[in-house]
PDB file of N, CA and C in Angstrom:
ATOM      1  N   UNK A   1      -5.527  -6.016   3.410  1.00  0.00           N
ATOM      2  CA  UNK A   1      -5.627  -4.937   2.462  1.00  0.00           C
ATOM      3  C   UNK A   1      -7.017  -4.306   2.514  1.00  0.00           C
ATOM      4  N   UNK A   2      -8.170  -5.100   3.011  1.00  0.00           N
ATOM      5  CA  UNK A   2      -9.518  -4.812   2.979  1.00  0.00           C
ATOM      6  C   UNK A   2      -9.435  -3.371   3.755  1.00  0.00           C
ATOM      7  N   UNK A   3      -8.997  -3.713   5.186  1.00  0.00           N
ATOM      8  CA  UNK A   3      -8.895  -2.669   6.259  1.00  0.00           C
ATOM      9  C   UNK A   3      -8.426  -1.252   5.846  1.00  0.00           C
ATOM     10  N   UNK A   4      -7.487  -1.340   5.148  1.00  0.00           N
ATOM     11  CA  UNK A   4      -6.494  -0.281   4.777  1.00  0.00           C
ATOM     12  C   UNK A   4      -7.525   0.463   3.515  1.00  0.00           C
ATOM     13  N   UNK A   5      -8.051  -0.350   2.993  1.00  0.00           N
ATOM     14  CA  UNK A   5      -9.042   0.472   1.817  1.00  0.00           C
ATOM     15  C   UNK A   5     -10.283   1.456   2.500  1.00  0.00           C
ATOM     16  N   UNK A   6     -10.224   0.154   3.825  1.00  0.00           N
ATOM     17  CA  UNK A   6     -11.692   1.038   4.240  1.00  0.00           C
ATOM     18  C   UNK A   6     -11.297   2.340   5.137  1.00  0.00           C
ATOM     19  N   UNK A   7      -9.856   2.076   5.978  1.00  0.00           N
ATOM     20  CA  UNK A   7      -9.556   3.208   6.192  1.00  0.00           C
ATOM     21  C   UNK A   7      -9.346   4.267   5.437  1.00  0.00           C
ATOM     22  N   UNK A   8      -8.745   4.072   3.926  1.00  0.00           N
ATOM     23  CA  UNK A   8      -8.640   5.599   3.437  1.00  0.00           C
ATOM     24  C   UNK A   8     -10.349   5.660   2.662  1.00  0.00           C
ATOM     25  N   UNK A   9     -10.678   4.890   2.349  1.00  0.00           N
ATOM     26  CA  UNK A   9     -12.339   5.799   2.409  1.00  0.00           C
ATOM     27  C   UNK A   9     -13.047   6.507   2.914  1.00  0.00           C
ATOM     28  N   UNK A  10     -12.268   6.049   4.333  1.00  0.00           N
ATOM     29  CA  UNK A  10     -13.026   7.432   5.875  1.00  0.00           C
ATOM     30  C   UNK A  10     -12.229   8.404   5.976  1.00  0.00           C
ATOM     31  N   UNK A  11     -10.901   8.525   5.109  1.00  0.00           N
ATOM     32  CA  UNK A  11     -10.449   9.700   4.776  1.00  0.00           C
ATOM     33  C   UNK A  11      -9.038   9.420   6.070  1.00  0.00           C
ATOM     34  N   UNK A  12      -8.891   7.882   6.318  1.00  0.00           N
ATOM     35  CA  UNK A  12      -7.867   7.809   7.279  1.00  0.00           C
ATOM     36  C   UNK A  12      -6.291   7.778   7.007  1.00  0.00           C
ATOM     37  N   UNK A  13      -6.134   8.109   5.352  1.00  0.00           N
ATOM     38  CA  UNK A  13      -4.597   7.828   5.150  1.00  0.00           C
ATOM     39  C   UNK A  13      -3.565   7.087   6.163  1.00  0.00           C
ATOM     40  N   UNK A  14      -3.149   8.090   6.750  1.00  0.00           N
ATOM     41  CA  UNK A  14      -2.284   7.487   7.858  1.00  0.00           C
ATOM     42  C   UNK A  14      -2.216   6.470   8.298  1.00  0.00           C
ATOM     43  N   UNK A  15      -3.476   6.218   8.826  1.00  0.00           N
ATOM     44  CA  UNK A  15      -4.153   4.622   9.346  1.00  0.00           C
ATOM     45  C   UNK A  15      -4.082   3.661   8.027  1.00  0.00           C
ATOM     46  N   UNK A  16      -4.220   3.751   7.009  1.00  0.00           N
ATOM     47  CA  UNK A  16      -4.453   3.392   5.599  1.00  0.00           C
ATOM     48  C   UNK A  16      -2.706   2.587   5.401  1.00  0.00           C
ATOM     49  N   UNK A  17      -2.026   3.816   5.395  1.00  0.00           N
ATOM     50  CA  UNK A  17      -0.867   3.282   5.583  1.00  0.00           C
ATOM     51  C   UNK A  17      -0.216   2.637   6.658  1.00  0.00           C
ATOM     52  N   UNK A  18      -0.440   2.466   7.895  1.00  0.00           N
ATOM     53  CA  UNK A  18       0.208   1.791   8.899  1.00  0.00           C
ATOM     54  C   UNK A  18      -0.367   0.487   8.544  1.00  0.00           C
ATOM     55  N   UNK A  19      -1.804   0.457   8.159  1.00  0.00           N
ATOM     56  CA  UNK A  19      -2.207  -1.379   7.947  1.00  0.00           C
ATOM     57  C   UNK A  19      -2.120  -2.161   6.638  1.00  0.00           C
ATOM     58  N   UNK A  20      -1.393  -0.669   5.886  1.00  0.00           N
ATOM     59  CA  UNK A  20      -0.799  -1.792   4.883  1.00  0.00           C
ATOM     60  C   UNK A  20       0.906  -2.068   4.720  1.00  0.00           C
ATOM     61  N   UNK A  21       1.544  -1.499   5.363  1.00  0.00           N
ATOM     62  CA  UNK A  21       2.796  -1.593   5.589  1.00  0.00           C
ATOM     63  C   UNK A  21       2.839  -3.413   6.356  1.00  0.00           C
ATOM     64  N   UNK A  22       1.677  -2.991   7.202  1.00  0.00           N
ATOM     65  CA  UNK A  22       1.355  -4.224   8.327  1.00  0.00           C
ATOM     66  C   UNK A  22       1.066  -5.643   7.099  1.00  0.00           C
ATOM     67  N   UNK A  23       0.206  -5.292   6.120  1.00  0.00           N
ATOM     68  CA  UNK A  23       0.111  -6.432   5.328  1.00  0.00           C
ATOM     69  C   UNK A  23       1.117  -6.715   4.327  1.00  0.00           C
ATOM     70  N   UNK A  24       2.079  -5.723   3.550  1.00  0.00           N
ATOM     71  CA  UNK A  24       2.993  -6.331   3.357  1.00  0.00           C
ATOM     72  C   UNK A  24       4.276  -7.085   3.941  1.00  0.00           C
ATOM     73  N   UNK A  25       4.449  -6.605   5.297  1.00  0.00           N
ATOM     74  CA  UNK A  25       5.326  -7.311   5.979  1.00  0.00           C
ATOM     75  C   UNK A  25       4.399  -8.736   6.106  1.00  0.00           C
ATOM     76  N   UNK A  26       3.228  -8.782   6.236  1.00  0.00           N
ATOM     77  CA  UNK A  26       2.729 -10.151   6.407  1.00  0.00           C
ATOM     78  C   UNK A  26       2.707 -11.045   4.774  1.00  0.00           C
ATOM     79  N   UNK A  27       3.169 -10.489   3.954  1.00  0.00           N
ATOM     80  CA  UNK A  27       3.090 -10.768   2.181  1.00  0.00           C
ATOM     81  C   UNK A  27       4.923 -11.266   2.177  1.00  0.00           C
ATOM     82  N   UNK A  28       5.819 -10.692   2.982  1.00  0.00           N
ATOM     83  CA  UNK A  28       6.730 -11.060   2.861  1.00  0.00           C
ATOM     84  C   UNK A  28       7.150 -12.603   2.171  1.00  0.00           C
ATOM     85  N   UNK A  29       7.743 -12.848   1.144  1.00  0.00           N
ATOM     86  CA  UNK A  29       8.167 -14.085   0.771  1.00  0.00           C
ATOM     87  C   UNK A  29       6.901 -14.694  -0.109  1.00  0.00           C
ATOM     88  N   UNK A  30       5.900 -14.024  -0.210  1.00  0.00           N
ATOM     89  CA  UNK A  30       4.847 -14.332  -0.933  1.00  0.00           C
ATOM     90  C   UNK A  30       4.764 -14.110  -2.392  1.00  0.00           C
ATOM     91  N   UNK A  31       5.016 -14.937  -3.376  1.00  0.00           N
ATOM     92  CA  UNK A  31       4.712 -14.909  -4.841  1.00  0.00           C
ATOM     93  C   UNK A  31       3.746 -15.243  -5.419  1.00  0.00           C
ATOM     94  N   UNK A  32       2.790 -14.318  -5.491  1.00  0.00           N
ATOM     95  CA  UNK A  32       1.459 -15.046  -6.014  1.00  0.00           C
ATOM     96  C   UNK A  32       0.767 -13.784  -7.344  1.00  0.00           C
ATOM     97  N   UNK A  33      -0.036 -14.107  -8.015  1.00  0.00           N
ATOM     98  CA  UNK A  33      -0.637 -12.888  -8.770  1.00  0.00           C
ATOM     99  C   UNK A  33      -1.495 -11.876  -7.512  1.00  0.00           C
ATOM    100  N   UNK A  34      -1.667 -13.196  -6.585  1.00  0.00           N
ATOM    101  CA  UNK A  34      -2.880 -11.917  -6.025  1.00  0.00           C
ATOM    102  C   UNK A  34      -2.209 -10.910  -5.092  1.00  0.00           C
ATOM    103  N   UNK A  35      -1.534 -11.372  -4.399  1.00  0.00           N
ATOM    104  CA  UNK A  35      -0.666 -10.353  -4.028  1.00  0.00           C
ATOM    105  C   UNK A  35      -0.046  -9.342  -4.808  1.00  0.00           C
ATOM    106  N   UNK A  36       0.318  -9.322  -5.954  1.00  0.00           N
ATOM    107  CA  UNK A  36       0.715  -8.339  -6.476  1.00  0.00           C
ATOM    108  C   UNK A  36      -0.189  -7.464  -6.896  1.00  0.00           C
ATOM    109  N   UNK A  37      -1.479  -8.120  -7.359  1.00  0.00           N
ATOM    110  CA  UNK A  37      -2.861  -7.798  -7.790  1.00  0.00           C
ATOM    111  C   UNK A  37      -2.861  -6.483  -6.695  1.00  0.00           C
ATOM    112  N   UNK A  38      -2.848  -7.006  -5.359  1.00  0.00           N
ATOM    113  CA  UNK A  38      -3.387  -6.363  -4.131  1.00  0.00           C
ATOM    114  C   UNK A  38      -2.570  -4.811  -3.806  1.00  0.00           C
ATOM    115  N   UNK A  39      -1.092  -5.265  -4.670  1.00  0.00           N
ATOM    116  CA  UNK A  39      -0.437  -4.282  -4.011  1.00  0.00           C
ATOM    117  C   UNK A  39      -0.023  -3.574  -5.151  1.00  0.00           C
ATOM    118  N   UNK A  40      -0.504  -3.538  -6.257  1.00  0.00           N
ATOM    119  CA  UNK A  40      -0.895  -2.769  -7.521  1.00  0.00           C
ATOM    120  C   UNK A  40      -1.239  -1.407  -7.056  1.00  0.00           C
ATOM    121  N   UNK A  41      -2.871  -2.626  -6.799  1.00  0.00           N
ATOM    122  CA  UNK A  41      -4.065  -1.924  -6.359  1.00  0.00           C
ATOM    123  C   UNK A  41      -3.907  -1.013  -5.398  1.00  0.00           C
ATOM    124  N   UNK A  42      -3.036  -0.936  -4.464  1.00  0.00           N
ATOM    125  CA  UNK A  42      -2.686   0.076  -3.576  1.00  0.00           C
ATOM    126  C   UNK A  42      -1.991   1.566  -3.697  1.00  0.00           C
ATOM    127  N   UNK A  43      -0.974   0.755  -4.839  1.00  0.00           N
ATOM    128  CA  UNK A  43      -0.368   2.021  -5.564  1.00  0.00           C
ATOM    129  C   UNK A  43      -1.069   2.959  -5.810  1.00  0.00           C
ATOM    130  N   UNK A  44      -2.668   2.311  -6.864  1.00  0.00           N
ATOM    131  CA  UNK A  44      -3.120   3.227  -7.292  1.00  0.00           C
ATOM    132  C   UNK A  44      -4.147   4.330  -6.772  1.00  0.00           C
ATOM    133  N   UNK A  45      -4.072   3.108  -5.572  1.00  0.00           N
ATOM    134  CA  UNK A  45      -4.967   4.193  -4.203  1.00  0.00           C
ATOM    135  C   UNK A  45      -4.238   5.376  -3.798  1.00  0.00           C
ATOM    136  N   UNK A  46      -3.282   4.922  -3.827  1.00  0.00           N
ATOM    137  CA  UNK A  46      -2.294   6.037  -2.970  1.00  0.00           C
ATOM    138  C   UNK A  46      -1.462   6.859  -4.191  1.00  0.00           C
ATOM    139  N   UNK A  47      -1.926   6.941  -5.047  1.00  0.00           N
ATOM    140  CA  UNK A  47      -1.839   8.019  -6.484  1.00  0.00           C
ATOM    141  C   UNK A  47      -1.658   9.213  -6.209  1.00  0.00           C
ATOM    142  N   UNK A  48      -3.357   9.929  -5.682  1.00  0.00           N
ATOM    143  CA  UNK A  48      -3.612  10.883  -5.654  1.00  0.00           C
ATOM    144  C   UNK A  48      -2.722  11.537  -4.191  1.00  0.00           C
ATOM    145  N   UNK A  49      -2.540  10.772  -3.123  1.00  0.00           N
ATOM    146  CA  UNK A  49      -1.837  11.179  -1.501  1.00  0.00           C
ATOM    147  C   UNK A  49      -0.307  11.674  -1.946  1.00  0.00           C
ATOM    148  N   UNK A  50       0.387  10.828  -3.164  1.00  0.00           N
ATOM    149  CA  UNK A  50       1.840  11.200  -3.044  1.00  0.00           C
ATOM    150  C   UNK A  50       1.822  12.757  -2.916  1.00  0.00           C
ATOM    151  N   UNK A  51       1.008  13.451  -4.081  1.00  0.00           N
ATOM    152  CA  UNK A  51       1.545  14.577  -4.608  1.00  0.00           C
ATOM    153  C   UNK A  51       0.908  15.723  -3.580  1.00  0.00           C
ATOM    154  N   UNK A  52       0.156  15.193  -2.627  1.00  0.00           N
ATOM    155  CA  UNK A  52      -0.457  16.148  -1.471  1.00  0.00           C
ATOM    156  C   UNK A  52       1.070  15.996  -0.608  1.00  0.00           C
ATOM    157  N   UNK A  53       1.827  15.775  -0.227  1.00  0.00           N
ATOM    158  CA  UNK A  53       2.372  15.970   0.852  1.00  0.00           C
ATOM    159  C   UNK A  53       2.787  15.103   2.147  1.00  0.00           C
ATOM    160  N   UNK A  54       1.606  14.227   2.200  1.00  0.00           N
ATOM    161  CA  UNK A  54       1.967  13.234   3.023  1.00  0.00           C
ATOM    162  C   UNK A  54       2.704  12.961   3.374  1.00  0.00           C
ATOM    163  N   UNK A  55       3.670  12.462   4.209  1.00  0.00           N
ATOM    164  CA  UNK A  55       4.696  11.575   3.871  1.00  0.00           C
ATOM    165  C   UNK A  55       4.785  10.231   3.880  1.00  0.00           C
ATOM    166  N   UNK A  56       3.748   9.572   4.729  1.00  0.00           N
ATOM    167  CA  UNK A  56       3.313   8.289   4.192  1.00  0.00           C
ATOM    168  C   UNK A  56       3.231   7.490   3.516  1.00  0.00           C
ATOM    169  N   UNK A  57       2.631   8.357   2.395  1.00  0.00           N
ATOM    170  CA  UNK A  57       1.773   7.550   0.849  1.00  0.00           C
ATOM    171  C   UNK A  57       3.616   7.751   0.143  1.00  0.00           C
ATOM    172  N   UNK A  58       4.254   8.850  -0.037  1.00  0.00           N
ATOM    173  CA  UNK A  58       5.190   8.417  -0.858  1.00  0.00           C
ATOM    174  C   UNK A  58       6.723   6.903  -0.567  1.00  0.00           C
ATOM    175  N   UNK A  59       6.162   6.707   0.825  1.00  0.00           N
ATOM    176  CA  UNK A  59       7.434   6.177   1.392  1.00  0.00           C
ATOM    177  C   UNK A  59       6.330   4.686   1.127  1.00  0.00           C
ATOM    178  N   UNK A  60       4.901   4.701   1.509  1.00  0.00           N
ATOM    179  CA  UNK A  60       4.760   3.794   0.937  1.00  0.00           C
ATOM    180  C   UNK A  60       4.889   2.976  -0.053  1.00  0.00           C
ATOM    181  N   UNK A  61       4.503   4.030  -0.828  1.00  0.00           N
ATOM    182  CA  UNK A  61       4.709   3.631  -2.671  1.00  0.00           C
ATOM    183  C   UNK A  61       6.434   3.036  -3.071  1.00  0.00           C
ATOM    184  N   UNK A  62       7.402   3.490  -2.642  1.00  0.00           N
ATOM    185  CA  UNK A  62       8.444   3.526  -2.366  1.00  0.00           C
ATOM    186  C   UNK A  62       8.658   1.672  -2.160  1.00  0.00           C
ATOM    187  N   UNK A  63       8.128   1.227  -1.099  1.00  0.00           N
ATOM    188  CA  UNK A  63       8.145   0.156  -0.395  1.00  0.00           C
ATOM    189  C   UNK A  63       7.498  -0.925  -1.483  1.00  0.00           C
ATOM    190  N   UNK A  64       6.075  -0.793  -1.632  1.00  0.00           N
ATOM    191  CA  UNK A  64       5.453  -1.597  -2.282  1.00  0.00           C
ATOM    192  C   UNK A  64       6.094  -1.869  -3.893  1.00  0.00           C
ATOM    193  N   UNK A  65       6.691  -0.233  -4.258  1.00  0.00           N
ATOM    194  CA  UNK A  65       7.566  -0.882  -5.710  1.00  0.00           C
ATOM    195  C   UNK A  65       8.617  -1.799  -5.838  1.00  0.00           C
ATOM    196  N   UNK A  66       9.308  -1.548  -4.306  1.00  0.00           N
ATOM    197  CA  UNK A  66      10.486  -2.387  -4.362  1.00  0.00           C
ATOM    198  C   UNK A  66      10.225  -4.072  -3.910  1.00  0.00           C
ATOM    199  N   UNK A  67       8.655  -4.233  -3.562  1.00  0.00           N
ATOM    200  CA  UNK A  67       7.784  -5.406  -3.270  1.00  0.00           C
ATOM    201  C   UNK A  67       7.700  -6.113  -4.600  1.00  0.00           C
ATOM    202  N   UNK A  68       7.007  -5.474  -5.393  1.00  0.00           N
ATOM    203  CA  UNK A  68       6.778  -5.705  -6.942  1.00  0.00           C
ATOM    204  C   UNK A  68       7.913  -6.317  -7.837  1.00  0.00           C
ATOM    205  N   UNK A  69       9.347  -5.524  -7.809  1.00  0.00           N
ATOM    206  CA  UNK A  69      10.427  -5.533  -8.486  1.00  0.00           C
ATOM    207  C   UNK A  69      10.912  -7.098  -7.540  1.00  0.00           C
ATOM    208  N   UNK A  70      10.352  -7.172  -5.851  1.00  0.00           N
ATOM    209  CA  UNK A  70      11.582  -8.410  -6.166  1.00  0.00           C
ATOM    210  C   UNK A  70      10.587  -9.724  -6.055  1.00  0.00           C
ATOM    211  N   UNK A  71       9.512  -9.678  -6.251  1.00  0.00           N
ATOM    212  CA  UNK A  71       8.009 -10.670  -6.907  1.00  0.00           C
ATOM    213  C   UNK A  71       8.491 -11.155  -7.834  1.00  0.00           C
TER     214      UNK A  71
END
């Protein structure tokens, strides 16, 4: 998740999202607070990207809720 933060700080979305798609498939089967902590936290990164257009950030968000719901 570190990676993916530091990519969208350099303004890499895209990249942002391919390495966190990459860490939730690696979260798979994982029940923990921090994981959810982590992938909260992502949501709220990717807040401001849904409503630009992307298509990324919304299919992400998409993914990570349905992560959350079965946590």
């Amino acid at each position: 998740m570190a990676a993916a933060e530091t990519h969208l700080k350099r303004g890499g979305i895209e990249q942002a999202c391919v390495t966190w798609h990459q860490a939730i498939d690696h979260m798979d089967g994982v029940r923990s607070v921090r994981t959810r902590k982590a992938v909260s936290r992502m949501r709220a990164d990717l807040a401001r990207f849904r409503a630009r257009g992307l298509r990324c950030a919304p299919e992400l968000d998409e993914r990570a809720r349905d992560f959350l719901t079965s946590t």
